[in-house]
C-alpha atoms as a PDB file:
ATOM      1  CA  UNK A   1    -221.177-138.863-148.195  1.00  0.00           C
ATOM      2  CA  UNK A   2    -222.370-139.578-144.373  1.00  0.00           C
ATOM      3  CA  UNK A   3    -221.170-142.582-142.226  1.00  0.00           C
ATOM      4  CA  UNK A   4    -222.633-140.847-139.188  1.00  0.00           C
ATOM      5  CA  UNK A   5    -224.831-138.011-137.895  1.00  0.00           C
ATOM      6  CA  UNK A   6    -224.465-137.247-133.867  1.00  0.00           C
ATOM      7  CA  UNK A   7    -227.070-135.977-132.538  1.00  0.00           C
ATOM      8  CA  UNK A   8    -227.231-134.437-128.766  1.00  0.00           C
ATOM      9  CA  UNK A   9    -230.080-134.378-126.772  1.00  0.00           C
ATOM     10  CA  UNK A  10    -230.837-133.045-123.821  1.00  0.00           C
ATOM     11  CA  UNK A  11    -234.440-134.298-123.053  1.00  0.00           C
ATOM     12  CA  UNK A  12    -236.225-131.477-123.981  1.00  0.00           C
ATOM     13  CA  UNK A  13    -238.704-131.303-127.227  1.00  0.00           C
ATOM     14  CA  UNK A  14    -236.423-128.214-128.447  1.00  0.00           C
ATOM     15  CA  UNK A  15    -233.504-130.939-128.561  1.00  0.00           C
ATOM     16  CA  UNK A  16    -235.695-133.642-130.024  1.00  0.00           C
ATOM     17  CA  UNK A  17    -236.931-131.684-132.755  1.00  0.00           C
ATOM     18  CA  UNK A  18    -233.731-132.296-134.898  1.00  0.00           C
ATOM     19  CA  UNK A  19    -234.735-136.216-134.891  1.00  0.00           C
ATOM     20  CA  UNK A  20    -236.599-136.041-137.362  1.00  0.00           C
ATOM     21  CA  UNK A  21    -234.261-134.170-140.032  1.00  0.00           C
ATOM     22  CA  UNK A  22    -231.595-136.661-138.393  1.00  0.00           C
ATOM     23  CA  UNK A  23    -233.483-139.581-139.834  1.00  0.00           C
ATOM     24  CA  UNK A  24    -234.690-137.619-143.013  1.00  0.00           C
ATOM     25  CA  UNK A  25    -230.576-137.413-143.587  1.00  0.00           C
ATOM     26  CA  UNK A  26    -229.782-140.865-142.396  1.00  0.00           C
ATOM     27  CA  UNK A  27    -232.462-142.806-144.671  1.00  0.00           C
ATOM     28  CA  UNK A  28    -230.939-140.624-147.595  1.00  0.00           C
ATOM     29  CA  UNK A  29    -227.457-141.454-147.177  1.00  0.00           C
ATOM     30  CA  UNK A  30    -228.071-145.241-145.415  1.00  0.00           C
ATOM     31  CA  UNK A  31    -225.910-143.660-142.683  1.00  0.00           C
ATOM     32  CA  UNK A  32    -225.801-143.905-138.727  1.00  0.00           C
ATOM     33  CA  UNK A  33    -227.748-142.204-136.017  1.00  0.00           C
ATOM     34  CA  UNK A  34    -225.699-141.813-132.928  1.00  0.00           C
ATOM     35  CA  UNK A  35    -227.842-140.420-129.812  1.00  0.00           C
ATOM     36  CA  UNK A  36    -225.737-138.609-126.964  1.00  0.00           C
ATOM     37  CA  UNK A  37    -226.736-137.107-123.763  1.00  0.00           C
ATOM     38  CA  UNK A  38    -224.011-135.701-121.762  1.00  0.00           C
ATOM     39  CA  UNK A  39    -224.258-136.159-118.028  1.00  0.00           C
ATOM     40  CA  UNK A  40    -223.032-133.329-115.700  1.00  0.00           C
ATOM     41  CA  UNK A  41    -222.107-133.162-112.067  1.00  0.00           C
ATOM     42  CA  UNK A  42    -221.541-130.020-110.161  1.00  0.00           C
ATOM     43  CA  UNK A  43    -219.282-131.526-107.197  1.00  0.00           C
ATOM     44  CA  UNK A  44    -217.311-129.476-104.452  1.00  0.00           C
ATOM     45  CA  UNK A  45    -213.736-129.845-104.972  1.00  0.00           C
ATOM     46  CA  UNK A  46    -212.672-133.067-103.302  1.00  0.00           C
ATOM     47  CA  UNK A  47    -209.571-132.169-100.510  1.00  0.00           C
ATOM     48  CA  UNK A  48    -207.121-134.405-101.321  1.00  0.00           C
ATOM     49  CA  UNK A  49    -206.525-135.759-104.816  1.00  0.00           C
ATOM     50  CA  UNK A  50    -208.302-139.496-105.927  1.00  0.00           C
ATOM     51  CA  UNK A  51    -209.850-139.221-102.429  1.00  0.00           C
ATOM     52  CA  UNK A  52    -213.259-141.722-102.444  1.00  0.00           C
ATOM     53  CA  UNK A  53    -215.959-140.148-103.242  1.00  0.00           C
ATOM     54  CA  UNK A  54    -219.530-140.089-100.914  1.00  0.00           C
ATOM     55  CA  UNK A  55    -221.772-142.845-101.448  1.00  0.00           C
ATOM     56  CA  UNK A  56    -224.683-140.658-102.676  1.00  0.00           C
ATOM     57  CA  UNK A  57    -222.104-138.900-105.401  1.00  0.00           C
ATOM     58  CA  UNK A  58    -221.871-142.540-106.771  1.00  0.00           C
ATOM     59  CA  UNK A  59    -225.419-143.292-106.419  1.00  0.00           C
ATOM     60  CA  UNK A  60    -226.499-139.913-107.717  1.00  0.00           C
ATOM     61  CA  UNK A  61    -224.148-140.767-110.870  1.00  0.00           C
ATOM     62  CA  UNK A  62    -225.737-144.020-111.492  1.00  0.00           C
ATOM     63  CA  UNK A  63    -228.883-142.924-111.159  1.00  0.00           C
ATOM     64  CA  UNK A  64    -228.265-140.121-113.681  1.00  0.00           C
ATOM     65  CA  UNK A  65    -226.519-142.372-115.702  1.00  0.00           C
ATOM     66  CA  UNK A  66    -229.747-144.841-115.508  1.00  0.00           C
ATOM     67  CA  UNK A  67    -232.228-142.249-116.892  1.00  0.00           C
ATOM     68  CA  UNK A  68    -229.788-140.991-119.760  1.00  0.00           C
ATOM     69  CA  UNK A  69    -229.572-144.049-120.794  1.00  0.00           C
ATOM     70  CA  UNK A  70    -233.361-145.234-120.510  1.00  0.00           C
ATOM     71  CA  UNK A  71    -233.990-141.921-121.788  1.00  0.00           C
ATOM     72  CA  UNK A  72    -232.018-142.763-125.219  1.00  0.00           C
ATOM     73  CA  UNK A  73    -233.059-146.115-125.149  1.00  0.00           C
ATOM     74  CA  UNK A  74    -236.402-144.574-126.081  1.00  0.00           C
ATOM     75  CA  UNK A  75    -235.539-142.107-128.713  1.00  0.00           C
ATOM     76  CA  UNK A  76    -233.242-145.083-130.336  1.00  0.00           C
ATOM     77  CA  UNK A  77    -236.239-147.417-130.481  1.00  0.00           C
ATOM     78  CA  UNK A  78    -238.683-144.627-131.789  1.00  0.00           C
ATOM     79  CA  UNK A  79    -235.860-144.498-134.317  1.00  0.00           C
ATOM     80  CA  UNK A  80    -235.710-148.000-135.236  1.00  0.00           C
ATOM     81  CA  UNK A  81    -239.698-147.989-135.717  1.00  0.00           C
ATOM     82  CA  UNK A  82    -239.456-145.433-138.121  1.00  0.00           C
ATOM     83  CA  UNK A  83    -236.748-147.710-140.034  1.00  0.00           C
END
């Protein structure tokens, strides 16, 4: 019936409390767990269009980008423990 069940997580217990019905579902119906986090920048509107952005935008993105993904690194291998 499932191929995959998304679930979106935004780090806080409230948001990791659907894990566990996720993987109730998923062991059921031998079906996917897909983790997302969605990263969002608040930016000032750049002056001119494709214009390089500053140095610690980029960083600030990668760094955000670093813990997301360390972050549902985690989760995924709590996951895989639990089969």
């Amino acid at each position: 019936m499932y191929k995959r069940i998304l679930v979106p997580l935004d780090g806080s217990p409230l948001a990791e409390r659907a894990l566990p019905l996720a993987t109730t579902v998923a062991q059921k119906f031998e079906c996917q767990i897909i983790l997302l986090q969605v990263l969002h920048f608040l930016i000032r509107t750049v002056s001119a269009p494709y214009q390089h952005l500053p140095d610690w935008v980029v960083e600030n993105r990668k760094y955000a980008r670093q813990e997301a993904e360390s972050y549902l690194q985690a989760r995924q291998d709590e996951l895989r423990q639990q089969g």
